[in-house]
Protein backbone atom coordinates (compact mmCIF):
# COMPACT_ATOMS: atom_id res chain seq x y z
CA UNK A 1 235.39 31.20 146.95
CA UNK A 2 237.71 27.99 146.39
CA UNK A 3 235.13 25.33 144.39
CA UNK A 4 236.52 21.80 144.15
CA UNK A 5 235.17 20.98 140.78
CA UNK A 6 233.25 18.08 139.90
CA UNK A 7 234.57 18.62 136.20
CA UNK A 8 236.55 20.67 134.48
CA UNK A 9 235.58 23.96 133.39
CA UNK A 10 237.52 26.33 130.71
CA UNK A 11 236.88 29.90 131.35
CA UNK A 12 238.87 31.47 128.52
CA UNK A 13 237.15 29.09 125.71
CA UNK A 14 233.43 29.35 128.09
CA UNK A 15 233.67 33.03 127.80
CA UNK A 16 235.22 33.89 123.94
CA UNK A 17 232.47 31.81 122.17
CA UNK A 18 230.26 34.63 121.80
CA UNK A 19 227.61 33.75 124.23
CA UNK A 20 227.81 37.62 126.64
CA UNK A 21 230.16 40.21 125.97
CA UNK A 22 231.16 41.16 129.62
CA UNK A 23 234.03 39.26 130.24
CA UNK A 24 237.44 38.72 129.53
CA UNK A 25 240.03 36.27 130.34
CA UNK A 26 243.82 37.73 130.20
CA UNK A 27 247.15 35.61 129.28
CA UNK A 28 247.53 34.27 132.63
CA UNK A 29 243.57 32.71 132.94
CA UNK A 30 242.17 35.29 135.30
CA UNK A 31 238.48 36.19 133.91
CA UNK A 32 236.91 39.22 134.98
CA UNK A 33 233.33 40.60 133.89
CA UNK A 34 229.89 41.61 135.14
CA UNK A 35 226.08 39.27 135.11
CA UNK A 36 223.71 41.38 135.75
CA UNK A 37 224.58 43.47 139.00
CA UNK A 38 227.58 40.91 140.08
CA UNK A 39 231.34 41.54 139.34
CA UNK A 40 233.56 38.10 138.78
CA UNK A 41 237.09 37.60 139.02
CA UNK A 42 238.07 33.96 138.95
CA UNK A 43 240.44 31.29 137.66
CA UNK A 44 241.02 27.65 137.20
CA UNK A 45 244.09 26.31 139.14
CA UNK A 46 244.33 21.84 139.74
CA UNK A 47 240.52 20.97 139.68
CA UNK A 48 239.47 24.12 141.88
CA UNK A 49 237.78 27.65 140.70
CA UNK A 50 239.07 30.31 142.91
CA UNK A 51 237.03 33.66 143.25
CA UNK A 52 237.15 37.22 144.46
CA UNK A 53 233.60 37.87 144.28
CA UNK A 54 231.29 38.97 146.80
CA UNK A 55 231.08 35.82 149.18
CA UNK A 56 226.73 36.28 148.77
CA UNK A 57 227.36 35.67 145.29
CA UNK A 58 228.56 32.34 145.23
CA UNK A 59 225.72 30.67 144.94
CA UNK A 60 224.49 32.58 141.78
CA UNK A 61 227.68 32.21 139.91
CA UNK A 62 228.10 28.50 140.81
CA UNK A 63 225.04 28.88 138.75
CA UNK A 64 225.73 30.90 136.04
CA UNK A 65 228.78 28.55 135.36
CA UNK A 66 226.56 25.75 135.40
CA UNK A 67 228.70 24.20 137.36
CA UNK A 68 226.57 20.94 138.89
CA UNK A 69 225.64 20.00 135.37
CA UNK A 70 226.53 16.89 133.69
CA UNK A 71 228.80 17.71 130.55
CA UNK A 72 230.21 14.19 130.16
CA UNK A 73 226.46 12.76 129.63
CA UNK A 74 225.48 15.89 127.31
CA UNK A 75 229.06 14.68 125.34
CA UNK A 76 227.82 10.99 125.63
CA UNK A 77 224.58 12.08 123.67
CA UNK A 78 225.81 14.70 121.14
CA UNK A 79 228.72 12.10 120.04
CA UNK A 80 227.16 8.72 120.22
CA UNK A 81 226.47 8.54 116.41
CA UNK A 82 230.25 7.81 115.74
CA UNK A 83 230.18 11.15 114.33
CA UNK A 84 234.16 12.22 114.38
CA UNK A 85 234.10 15.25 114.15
CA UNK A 86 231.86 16.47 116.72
CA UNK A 87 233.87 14.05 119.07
CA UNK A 88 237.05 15.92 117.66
CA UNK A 89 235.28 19.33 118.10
CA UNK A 90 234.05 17.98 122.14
CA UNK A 91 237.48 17.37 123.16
CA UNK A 92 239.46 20.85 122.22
CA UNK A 93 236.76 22.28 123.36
CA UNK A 94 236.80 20.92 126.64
CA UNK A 95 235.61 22.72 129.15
CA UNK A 96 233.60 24.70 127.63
CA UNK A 97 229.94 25.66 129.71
CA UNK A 98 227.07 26.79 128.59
CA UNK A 99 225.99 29.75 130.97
CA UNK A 100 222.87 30.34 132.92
CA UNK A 101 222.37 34.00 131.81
CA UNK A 102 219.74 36.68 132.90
CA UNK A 103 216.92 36.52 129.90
CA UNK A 104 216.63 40.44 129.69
CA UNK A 105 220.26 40.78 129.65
CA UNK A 106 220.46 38.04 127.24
CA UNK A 107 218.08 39.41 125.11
CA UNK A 108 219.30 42.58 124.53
CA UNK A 109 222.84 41.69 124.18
CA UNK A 110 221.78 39.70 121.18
CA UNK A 111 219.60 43.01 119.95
CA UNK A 112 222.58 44.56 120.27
CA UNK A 113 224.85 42.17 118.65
CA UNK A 114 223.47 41.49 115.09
CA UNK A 115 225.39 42.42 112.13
CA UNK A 116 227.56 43.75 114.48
CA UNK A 117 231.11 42.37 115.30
CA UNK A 118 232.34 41.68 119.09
CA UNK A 119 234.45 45.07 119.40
CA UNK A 120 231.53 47.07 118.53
CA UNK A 121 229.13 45.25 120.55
CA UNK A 122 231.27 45.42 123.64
CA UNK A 123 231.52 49.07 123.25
CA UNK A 124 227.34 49.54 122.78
CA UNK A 125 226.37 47.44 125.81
CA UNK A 126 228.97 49.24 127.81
CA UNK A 127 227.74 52.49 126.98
CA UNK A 128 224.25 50.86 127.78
CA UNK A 129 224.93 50.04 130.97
CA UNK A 130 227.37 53.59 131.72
CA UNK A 131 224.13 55.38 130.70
CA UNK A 132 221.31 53.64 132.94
CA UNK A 133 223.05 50.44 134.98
CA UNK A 134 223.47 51.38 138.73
CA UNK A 135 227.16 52.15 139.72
CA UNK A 136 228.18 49.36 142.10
CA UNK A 137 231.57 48.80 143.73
CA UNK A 138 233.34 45.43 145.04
CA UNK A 139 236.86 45.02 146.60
CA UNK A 140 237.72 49.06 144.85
CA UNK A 141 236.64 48.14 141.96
CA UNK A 142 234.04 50.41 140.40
CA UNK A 143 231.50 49.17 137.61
CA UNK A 144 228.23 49.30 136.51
CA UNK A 145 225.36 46.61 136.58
CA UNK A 146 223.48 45.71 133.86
CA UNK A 147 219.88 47.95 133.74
CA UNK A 148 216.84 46.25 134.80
CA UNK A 149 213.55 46.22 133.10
CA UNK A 150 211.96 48.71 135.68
CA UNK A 151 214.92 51.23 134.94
CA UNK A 152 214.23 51.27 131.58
CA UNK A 153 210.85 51.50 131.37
CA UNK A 154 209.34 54.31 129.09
CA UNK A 155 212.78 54.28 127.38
CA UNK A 156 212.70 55.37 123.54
CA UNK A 157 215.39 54.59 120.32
CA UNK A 158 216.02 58.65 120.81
CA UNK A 159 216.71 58.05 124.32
CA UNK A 160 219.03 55.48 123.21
CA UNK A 161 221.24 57.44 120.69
CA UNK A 162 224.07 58.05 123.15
CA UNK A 163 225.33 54.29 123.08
CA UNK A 164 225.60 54.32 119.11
CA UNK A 165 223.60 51.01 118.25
CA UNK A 166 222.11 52.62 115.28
CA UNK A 167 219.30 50.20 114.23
CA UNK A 168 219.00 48.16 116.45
CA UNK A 169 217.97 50.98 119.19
CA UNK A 170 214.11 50.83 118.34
CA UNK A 171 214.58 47.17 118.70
CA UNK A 172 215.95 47.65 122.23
CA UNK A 173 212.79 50.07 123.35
CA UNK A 174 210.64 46.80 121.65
CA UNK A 175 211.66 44.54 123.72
CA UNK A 176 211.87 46.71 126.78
CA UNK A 177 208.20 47.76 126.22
CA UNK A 178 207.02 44.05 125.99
CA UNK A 179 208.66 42.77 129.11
CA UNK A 180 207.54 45.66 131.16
CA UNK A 181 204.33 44.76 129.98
CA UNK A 182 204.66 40.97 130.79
CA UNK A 183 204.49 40.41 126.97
CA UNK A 184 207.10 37.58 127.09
CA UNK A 185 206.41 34.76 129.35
CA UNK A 186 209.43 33.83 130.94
CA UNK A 187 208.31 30.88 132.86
CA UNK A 188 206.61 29.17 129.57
CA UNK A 189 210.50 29.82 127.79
CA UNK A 190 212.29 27.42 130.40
CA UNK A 191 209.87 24.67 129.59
CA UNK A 192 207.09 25.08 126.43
CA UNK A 193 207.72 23.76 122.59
CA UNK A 194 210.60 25.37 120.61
CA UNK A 195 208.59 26.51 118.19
CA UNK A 196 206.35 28.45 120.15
CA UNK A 197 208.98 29.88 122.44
CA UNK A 198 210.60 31.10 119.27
CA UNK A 199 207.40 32.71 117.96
CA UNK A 200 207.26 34.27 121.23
CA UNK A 201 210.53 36.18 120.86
CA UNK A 202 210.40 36.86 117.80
CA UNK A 203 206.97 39.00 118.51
CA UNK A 204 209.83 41.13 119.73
CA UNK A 205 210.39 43.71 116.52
CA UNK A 206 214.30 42.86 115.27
CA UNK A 207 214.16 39.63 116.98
CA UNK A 208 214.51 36.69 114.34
CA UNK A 209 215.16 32.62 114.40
CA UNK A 210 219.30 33.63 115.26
CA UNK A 211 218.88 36.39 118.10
CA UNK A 212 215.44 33.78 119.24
CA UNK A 213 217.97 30.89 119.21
CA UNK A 214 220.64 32.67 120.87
CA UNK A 215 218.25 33.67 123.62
CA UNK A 216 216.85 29.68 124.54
CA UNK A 217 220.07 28.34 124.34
CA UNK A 218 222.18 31.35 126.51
CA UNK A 219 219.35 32.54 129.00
CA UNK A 220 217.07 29.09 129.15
CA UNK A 221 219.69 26.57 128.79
CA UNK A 222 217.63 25.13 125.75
CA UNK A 223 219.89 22.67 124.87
CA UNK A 224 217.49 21.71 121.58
CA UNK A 225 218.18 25.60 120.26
CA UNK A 226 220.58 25.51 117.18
CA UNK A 227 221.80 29.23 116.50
CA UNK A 228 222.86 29.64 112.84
CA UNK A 229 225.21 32.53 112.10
CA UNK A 230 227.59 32.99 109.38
CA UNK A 231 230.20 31.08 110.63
CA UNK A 232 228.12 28.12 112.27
CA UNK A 233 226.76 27.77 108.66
CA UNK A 234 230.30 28.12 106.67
CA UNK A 235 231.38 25.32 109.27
CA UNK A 236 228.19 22.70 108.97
CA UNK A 237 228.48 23.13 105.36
CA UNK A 238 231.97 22.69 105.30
CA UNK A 239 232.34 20.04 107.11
CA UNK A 240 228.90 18.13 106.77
CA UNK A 241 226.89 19.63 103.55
CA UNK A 242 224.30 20.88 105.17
CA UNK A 243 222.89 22.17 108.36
CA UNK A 244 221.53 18.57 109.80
CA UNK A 245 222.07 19.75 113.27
CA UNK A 246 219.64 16.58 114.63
CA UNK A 247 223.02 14.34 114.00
CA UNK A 248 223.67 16.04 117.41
CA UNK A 249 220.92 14.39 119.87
CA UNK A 250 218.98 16.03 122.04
CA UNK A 251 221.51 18.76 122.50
CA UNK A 252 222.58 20.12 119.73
CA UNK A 253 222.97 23.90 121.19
CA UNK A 254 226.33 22.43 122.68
CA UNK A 255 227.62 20.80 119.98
CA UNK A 256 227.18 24.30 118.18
CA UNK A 257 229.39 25.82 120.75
CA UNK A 258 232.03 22.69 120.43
CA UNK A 259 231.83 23.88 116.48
CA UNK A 260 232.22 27.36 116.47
CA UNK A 261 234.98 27.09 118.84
CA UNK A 262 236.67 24.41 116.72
CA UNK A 263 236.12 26.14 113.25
CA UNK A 264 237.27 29.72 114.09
CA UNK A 265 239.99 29.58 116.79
CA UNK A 266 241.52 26.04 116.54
CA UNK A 267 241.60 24.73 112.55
CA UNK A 268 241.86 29.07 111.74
CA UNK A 269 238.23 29.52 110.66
CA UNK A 270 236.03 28.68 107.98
CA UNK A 271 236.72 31.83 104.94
């Protein structure tokens, strides 16, 4: 695929802000990585994304990018307060997308990742997916697809012990059981109150207001979801006082992206 874009999008930065942990961009901007059951291999060159994907796929990752959205109105509202440092955090992070992610996968990626660090989470869900993802292949290039709900279904924290997640694996067979048995509303989680789509995860045993946020923001595009981790909350409190995130509009689930990015890999992180 060669996609004219209508603005600019930063793979590297979109995809090492901790929002999946299936991807990788190498020193010369080439991102590879799996969503769901689809490989990607892409890269930015003078305004155009250029893929070697599965031509039927082009459609769902023009998606997943969220590529037709609007990023210089969601800047226009997160900075129009004057506020200088989100407009300082907006522009190095330019580029930067928030994806359109599968809710399951989404879900129990963020399971997966608490009080966990990105190494070790890469290494679980990969092990996930060796043990029960289907084996696909693209272009010679073997890899395995992200398991469904279906294929999991009856799955136990025992069954689980081969990818290592310790913990967190009875939290996994939770929130398998509930969405196999339509438990979690996915329609209502694109659309209803915050508050009640975050009680609604968080029925999910392991599932609190961080994983919950994580979920709206990275699956639903719920721009009004704030996720507060360790360094999100070093950084407001750093550089604010407190964790005010409504000084951000009606999207502040960006402007927590713009900060993390800004805090740990461009002014050396928050200690």
């Amino acid at each position: 695929m060669e996609y004219r874009l209508s603005q600019n999008i930063d793979l590297g930065i979109t995809f090492d802000c901790g929002q999946c942990f299936r991807f990788q961009t190498d020193e010369k901007g080439v991102t590879v990585g799996v969503a769901g059951d689809k490989l990607f291999k892409g890269y930015v060159k003078d305004g155009v994304l250029y893929t070697d994907t599965d031509p039927s796929h082009d459609g769902f990752f023009i998606n997943y990018l969220d590529l037709k959205a609007d990023y210089h109105a969601f800047n226009r509202e997160i900075t129009k307060s004057g506020d200088k440092i989100i407009e300082k955090a907006a522009l190095l992070s330019s580029g930067l997308h928030i994806l359109n992610q599968d809710p399951f996968e989404t879900l129990i990626s963020f399971i997966i990742s608490q009080n966990n660090n990105i190494p070790r989470i890469r290494g679980i869900i990969e092990r996930f997916c060796e043990l029960y993802g289907e084996k696909k292949c693209f272009n010679g290039t073997e890899y395995r697809a992200f398991p469904t709900p279906k294929q999991l279904y009856g799955v136990t924290a025992d069954d689980l012990a081969p990818i290592r997640a310790g913990f967190r694996a009875k939290y996994i067979a939770d929130a398998v059981e509930k969405w196999n048995k339509n438990e979690i509303p996915i329609d209502f989680l694109y659309k209803g109150s915050y508050n009640e789509c975050n009680e609604i995860l968080k029925s999910v045993k392991g599932v609190g207001d961080k994983v919950s946020a994580c979920v709206l923001l990275f699956a639903f595009h719920r721009l009004d979801a704030f996720p507060v981790d360790v360094w999100i909350r070093r950084t407001m409190e750093s550089l604010y006082g407190d964790l005010d995130y409504k000084r951000f509009g009606a999207y502040p689930g960006l402007a927590q992206q713009y900060l993390f990015y800004y805090s740990r890999y461009l002014s050396g992180g928050i200690k």
